[in-house]
PDB file of N, CA and C in Angstrom:
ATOM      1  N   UNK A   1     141.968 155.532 113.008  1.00  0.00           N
ATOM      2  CA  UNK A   1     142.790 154.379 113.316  1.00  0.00           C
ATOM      3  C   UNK A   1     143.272 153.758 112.001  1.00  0.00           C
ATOM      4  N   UNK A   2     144.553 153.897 112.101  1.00  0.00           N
ATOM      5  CA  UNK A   2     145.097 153.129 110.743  1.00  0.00           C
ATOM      6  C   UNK A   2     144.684 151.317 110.550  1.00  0.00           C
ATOM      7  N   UNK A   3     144.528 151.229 109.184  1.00  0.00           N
ATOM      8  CA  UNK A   3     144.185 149.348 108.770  1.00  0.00           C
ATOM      9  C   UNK A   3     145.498 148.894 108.467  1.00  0.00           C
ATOM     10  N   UNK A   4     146.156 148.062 109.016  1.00  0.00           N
ATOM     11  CA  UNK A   4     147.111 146.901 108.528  1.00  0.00           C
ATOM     12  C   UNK A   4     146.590 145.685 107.678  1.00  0.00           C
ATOM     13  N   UNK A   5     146.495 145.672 106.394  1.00  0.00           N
ATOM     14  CA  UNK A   5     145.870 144.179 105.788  1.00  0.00           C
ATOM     15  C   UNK A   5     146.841 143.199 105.755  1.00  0.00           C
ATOM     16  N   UNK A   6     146.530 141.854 105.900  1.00  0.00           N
ATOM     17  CA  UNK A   6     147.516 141.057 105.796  1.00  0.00           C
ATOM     18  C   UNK A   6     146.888 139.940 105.235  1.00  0.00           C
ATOM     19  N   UNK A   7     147.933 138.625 104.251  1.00  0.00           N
ATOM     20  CA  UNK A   7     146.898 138.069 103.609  1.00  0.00           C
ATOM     21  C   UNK A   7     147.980 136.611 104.021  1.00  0.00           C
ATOM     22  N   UNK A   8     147.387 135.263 103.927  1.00  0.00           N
ATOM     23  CA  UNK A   8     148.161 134.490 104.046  1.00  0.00           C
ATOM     24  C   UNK A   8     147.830 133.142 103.930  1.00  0.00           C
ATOM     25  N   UNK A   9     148.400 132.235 103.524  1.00  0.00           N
ATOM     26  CA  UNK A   9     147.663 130.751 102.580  1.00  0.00           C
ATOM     27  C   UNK A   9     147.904 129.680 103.835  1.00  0.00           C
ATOM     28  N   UNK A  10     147.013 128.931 103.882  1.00  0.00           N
ATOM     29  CA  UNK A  10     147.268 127.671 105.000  1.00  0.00           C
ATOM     30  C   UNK A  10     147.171 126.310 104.203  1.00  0.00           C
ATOM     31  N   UNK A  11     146.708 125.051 104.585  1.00  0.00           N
ATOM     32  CA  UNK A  11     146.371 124.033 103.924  1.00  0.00           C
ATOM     33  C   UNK A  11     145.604 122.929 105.229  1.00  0.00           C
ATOM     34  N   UNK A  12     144.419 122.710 104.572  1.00  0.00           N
ATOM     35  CA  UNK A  12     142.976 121.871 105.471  1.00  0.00           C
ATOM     36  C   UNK A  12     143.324 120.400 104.677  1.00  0.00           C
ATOM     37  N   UNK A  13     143.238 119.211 105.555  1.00  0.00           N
ATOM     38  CA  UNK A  13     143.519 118.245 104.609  1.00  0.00           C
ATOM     39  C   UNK A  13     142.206 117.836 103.699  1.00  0.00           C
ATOM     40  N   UNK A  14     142.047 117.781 102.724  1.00  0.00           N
ATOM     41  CA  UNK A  14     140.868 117.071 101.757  1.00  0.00           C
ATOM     42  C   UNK A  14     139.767 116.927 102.322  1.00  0.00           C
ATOM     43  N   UNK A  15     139.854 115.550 102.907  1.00  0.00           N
ATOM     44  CA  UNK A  15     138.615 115.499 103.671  1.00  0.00           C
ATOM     45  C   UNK A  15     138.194 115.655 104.821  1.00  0.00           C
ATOM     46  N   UNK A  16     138.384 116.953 105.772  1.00  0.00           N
ATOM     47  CA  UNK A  16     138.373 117.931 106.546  1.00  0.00           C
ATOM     48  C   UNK A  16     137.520 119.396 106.110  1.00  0.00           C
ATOM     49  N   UNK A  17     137.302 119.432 105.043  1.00  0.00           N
ATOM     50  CA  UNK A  17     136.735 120.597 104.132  1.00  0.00           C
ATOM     51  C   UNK A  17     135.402 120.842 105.204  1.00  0.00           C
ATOM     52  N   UNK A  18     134.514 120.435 105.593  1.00  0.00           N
ATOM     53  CA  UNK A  18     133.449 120.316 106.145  1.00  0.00           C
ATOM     54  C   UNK A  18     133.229 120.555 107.997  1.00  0.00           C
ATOM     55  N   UNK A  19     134.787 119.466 108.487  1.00  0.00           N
ATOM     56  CA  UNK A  19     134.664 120.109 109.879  1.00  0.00           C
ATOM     57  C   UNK A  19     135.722 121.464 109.748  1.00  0.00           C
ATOM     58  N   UNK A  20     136.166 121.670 108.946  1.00  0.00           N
ATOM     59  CA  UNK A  20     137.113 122.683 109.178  1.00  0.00           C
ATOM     60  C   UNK A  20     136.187 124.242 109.389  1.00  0.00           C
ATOM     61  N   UNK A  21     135.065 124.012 108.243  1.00  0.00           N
ATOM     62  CA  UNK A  21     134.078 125.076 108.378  1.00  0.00           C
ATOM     63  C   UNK A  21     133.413 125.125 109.776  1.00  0.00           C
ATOM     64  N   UNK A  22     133.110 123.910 110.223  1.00  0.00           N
ATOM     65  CA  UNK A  22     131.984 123.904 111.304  1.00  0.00           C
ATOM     66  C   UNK A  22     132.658 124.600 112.217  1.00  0.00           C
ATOM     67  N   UNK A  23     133.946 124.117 112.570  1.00  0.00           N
ATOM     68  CA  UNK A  23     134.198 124.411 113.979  1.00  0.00           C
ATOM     69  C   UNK A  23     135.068 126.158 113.618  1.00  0.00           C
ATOM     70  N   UNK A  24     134.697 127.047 112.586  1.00  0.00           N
ATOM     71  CA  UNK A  24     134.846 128.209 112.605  1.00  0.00           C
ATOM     72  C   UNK A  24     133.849 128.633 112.722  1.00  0.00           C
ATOM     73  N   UNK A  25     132.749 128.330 112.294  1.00  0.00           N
ATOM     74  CA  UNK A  25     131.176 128.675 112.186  1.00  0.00           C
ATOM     75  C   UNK A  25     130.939 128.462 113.972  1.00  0.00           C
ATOM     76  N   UNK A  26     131.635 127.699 114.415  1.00  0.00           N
ATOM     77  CA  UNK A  26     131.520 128.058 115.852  1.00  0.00           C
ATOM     78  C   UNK A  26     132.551 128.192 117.111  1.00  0.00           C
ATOM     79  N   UNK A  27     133.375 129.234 116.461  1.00  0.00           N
ATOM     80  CA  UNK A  27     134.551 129.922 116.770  1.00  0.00           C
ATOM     81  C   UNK A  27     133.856 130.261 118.340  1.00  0.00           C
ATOM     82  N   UNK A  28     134.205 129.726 119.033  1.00  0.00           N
ATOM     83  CA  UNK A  28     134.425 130.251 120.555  1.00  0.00           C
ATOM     84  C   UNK A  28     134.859 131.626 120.762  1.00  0.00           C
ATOM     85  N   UNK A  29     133.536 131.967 121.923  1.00  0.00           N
ATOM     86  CA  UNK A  29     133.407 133.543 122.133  1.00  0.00           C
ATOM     87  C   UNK A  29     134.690 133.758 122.694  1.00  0.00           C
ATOM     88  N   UNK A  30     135.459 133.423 123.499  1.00  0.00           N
ATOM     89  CA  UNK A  30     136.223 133.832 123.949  1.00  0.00           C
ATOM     90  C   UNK A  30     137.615 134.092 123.255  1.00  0.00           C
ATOM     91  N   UNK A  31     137.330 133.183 122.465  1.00  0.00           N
ATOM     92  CA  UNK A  31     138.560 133.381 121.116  1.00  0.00           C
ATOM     93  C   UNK A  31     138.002 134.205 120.317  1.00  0.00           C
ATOM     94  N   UNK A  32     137.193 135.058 119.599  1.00  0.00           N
ATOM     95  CA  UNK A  32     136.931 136.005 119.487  1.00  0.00           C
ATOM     96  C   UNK A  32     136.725 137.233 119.867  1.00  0.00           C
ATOM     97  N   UNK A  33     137.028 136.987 121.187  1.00  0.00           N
ATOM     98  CA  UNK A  33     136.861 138.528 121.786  1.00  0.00           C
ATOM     99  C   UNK A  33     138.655 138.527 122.185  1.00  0.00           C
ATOM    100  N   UNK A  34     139.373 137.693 122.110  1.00  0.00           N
ATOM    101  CA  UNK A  34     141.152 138.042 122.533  1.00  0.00           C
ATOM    102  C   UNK A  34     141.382 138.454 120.766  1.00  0.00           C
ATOM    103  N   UNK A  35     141.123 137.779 120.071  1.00  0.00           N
ATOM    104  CA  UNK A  35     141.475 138.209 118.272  1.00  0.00           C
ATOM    105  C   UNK A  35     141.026 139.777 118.445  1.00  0.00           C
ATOM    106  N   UNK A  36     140.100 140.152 118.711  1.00  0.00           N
ATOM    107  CA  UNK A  36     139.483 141.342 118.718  1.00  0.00           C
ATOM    108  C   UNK A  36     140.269 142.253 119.609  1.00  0.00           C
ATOM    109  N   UNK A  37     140.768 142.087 121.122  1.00  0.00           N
ATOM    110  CA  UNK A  37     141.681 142.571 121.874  1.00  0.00           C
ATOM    111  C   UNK A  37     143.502 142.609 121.270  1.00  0.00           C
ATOM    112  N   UNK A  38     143.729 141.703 120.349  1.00  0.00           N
ATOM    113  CA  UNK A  38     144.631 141.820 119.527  1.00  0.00           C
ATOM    114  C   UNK A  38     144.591 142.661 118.636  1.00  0.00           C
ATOM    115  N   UNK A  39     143.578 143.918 118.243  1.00  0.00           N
ATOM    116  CA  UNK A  39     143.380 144.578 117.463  1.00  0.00           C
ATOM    117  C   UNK A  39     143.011 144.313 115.691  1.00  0.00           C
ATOM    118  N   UNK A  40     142.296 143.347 115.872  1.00  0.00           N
ATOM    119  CA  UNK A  40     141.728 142.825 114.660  1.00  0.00           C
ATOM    120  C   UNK A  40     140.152 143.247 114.240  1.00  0.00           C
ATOM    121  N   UNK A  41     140.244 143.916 113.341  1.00  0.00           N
ATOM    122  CA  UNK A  41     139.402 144.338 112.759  1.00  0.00           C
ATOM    123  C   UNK A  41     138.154 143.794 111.938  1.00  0.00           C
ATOM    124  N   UNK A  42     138.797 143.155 111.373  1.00  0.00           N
ATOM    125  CA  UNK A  42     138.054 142.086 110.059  1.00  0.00           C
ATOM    126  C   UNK A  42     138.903 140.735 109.899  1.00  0.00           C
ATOM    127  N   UNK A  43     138.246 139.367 109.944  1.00  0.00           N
ATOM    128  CA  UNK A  43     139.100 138.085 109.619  1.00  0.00           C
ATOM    129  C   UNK A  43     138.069 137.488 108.551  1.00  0.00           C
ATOM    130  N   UNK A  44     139.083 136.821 107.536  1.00  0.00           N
ATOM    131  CA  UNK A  44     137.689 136.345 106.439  1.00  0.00           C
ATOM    132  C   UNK A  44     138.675 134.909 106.081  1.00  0.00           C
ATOM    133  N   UNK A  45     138.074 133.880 105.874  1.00  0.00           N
ATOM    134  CA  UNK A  45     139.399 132.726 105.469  1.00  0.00           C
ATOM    135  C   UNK A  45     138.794 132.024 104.578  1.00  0.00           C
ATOM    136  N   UNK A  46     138.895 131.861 102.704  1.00  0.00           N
ATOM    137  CA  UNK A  46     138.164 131.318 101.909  1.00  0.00           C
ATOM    138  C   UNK A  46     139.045 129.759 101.561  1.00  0.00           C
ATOM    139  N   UNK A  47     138.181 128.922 100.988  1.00  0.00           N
ATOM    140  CA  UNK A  47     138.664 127.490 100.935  1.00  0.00           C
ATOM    141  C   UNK A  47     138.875 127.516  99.009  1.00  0.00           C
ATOM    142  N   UNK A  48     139.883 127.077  99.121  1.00  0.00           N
ATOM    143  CA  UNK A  48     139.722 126.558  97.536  1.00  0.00           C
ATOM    144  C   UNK A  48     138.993 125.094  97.107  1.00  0.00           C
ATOM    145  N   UNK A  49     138.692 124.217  96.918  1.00  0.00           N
ATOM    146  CA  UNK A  49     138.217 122.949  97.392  1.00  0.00           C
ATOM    147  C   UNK A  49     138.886 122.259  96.448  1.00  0.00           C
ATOM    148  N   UNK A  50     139.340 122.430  95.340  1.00  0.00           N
ATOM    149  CA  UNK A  50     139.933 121.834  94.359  1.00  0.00           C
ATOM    150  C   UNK A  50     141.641 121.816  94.689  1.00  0.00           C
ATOM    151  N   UNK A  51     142.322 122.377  95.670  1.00  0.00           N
ATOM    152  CA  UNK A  51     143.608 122.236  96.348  1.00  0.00           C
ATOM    153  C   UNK A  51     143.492 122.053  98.041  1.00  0.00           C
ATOM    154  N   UNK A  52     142.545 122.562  98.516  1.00  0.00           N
ATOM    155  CA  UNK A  52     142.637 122.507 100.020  1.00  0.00           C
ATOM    156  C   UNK A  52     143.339 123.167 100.544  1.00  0.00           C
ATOM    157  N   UNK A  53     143.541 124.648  99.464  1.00  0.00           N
ATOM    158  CA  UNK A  53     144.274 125.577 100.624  1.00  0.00           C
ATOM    159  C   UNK A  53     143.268 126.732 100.956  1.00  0.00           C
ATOM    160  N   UNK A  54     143.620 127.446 101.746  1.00  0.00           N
ATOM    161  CA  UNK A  54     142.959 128.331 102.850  1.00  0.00           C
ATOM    162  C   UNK A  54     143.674 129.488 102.229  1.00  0.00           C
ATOM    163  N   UNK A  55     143.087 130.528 101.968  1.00  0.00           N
ATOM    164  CA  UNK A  55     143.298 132.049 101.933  1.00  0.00           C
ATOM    165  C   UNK A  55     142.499 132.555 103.322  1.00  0.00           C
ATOM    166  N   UNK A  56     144.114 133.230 103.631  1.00  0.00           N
ATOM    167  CA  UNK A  56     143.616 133.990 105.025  1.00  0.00           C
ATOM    168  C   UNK A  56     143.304 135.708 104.696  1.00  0.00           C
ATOM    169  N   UNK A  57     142.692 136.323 105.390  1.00  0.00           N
ATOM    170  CA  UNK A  57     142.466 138.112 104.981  1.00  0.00           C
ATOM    171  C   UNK A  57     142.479 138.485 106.364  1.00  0.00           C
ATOM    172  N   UNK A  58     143.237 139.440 106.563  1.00  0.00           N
ATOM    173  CA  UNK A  58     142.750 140.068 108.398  1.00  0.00           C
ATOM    174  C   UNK A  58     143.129 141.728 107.928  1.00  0.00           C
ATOM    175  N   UNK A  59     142.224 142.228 108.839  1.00  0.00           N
ATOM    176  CA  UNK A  59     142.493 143.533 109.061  1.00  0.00           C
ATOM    177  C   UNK A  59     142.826 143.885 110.201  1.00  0.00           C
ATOM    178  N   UNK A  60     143.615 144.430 110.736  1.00  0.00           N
ATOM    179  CA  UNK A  60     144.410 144.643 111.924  1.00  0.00           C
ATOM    180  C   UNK A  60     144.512 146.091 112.397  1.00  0.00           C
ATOM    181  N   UNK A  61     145.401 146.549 113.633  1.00  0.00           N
ATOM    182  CA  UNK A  61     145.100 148.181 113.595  1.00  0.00           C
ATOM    183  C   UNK A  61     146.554 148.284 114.359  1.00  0.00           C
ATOM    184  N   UNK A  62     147.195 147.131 114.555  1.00  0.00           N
ATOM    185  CA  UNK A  62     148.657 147.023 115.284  1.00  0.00           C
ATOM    186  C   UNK A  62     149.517 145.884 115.300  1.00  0.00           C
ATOM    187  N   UNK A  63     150.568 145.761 114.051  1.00  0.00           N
ATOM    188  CA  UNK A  63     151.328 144.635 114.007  1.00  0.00           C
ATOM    189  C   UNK A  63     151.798 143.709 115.675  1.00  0.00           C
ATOM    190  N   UNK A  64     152.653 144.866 116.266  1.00  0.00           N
ATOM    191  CA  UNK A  64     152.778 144.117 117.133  1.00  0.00           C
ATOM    192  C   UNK A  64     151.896 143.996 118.426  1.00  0.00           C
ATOM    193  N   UNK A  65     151.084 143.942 118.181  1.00  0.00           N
ATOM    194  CA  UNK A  65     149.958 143.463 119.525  1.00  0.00           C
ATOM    195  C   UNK A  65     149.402 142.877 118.604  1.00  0.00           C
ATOM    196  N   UNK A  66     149.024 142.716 116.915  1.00  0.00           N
ATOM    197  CA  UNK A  66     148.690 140.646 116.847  1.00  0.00           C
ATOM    198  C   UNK A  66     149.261 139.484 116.915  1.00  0.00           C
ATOM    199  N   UNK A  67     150.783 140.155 117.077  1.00  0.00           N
ATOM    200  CA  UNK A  67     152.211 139.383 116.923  1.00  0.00           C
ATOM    201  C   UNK A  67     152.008 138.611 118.416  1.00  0.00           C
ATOM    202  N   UNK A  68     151.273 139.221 119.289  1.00  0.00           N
ATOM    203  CA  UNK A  68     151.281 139.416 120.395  1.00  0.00           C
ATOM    204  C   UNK A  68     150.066 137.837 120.482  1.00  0.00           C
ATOM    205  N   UNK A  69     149.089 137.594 119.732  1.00  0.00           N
ATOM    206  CA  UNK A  69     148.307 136.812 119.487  1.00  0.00           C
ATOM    207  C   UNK A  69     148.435 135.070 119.924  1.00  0.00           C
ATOM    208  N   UNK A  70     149.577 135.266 119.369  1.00  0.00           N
ATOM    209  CA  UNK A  70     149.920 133.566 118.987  1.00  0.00           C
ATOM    210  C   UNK A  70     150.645 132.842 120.189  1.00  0.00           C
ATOM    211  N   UNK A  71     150.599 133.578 121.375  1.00  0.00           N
ATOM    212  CA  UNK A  71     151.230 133.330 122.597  1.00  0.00           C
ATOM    213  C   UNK A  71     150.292 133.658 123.525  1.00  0.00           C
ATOM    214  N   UNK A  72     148.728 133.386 123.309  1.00  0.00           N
ATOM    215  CA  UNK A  72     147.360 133.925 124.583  1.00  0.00           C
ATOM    216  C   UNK A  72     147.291 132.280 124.360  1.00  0.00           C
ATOM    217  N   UNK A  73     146.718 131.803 125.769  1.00  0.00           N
ATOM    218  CA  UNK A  73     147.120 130.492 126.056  1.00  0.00           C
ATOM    219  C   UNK A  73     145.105 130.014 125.125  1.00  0.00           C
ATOM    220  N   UNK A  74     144.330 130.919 124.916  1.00  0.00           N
ATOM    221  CA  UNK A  74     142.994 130.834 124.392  1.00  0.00           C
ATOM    222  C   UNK A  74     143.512 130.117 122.498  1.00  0.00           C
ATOM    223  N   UNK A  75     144.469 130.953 122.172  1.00  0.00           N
ATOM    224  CA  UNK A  75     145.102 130.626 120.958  1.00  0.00           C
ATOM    225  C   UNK A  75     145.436 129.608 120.739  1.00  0.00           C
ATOM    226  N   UNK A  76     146.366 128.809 121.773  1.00  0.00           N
ATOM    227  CA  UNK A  76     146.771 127.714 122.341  1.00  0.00           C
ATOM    228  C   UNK A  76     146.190 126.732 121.932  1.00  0.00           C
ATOM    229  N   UNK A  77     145.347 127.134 122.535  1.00  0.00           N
ATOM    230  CA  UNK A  77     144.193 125.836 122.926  1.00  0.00           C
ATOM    231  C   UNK A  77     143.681 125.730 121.680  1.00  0.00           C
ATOM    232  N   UNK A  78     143.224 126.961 120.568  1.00  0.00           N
ATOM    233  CA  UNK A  78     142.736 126.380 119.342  1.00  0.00           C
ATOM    234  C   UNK A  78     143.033 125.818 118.300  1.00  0.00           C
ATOM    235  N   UNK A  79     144.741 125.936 118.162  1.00  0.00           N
ATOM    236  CA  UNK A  79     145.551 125.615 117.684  1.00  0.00           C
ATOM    237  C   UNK A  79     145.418 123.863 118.067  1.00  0.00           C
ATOM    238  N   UNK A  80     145.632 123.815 119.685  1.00  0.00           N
ATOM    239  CA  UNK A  80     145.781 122.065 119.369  1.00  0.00           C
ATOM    240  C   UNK A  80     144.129 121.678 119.199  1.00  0.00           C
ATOM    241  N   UNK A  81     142.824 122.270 118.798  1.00  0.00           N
ATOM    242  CA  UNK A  81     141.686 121.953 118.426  1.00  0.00           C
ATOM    243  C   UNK A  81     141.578 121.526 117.019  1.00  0.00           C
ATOM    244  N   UNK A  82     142.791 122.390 116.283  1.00  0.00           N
ATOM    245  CA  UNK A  82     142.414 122.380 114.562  1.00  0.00           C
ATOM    246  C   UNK A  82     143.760 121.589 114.491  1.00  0.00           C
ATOM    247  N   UNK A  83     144.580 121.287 114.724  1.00  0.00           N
ATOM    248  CA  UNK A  83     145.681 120.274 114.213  1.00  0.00           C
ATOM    249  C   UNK A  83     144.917 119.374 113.773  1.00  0.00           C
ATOM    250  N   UNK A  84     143.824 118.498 113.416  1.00  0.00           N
ATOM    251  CA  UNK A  84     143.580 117.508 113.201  1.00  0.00           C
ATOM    252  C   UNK A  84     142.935 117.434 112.051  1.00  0.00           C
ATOM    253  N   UNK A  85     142.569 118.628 111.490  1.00  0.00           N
ATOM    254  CA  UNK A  85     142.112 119.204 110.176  1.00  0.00           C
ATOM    255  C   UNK A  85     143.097 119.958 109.247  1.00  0.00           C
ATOM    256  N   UNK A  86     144.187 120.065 109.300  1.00  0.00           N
ATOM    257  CA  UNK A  86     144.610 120.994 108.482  1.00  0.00           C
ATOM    258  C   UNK A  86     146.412 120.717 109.079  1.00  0.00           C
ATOM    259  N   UNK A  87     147.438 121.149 108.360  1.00  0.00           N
ATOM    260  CA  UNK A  87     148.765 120.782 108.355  1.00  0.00           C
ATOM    261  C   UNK A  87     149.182 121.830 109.650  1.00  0.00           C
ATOM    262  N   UNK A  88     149.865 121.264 110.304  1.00  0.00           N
ATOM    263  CA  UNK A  88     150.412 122.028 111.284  1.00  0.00           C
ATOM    264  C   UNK A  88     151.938 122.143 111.379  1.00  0.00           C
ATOM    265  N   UNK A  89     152.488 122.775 112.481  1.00  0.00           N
ATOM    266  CA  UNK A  89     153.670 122.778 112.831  1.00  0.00           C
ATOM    267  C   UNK A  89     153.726 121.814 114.009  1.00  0.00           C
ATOM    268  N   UNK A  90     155.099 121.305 114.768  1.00  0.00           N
ATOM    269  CA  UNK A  90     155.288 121.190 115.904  1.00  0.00           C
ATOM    270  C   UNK A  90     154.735 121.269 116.740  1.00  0.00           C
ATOM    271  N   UNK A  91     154.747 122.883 116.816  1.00  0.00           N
ATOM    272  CA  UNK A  91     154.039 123.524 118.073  1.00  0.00           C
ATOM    273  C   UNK A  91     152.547 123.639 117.813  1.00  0.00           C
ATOM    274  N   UNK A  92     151.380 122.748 117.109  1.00  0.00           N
ATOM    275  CA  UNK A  92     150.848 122.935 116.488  1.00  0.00           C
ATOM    276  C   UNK A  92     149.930 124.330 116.158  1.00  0.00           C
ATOM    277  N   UNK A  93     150.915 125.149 115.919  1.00  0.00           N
ATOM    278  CA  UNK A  93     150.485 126.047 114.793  1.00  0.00           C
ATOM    279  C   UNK A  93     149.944 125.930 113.614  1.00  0.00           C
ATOM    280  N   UNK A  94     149.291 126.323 112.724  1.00  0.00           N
ATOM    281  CA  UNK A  94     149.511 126.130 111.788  1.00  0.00           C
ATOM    282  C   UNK A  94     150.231 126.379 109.969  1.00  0.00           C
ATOM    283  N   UNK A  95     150.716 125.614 109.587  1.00  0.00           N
ATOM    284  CA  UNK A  95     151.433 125.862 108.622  1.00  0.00           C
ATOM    285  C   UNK A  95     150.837 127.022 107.512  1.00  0.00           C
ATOM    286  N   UNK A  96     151.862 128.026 107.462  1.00  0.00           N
ATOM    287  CA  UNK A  96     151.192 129.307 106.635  1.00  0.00           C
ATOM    288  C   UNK A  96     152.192 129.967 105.851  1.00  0.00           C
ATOM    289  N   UNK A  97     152.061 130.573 105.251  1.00  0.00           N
ATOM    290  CA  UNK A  97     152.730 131.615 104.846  1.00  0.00           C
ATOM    291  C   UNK A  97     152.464 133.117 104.460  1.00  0.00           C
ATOM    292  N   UNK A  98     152.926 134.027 104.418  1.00  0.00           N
ATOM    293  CA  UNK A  98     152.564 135.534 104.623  1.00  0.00           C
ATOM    294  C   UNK A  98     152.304 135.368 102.703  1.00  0.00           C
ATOM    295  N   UNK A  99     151.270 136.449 102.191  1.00  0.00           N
ATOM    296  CA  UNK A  99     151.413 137.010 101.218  1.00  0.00           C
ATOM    297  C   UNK A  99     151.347 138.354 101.065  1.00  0.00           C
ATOM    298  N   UNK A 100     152.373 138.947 100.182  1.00  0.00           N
ATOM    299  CA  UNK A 100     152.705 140.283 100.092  1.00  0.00           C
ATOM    300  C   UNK A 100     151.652 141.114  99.646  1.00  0.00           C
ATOM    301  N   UNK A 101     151.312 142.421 100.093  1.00  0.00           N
ATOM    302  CA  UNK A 101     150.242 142.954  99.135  1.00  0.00           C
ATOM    303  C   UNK A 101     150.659 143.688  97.592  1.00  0.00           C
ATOM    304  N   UNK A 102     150.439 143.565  96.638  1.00  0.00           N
ATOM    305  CA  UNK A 102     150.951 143.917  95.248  1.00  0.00           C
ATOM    306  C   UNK A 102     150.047 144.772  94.954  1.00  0.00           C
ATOM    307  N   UNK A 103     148.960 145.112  94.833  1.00  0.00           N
ATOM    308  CA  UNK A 103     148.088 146.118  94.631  1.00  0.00           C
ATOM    309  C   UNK A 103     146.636 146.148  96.151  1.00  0.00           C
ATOM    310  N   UNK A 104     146.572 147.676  96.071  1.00  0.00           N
ATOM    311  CA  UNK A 104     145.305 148.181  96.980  1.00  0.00           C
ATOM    312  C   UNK A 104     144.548 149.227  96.326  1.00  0.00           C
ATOM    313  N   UNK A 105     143.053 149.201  96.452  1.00  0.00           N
ATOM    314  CA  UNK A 105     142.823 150.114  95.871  1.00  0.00           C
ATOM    315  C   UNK A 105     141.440 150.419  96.447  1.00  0.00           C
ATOM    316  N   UNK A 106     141.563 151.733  97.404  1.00  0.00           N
ATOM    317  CA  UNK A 106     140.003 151.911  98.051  1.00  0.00           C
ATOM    318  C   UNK A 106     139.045 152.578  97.723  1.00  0.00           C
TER     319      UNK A 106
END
């Protein structure tokens, strides 16, 4: 099965650093098992604490069935859970951006 890596920066507000961890540390089973049905392999998300941004890492096994992700109503729901920690969109998504991969090396 082929790996898709994908990498991508968010932003937690300041003083949020603490629930932002908790309530991943207790990521709801059920939102973990649709990430996983999205074909996700590996998710890792490190904090900088001195900016408050978020490095995202996922390993994937099918662009479009994680594309597929952000529209499971489980997603939904976690999305309007973490708006209150971290910058969102509208739709509260949250605010991200893709980073390119420049080097791999296994």
């Amino acid at each position: 099965m082929n790996t898709i890596r994908k990498a991508f920066c968010m932003q937690v507000y300041p003083d949020c650093h603490a629930e932002y961890e908790k309530r991943h540390n207790e990521l709801w089973p059920e939102m973990a098992a649709e990430l996983k049905a999205h074909g996700l392999k590996s998710y890792s998300i490190f904090l900088d604490k001195k900016t408050s941004q978020l490095f995202g890492y996922v390993e994937i096994t099918d662009e479009k069935l994680w594309g597929e992700m952000a529209d499971t109503a489980i997603n939904r729901k976690w999305w309007d859970f973490m708006k209150d920690v971290m910058e969102t969109n509208p739709d509260n998504s949250p605010v991200s951006y893709d980073l390119p991969e420049v080097f791999h090396l296994d």
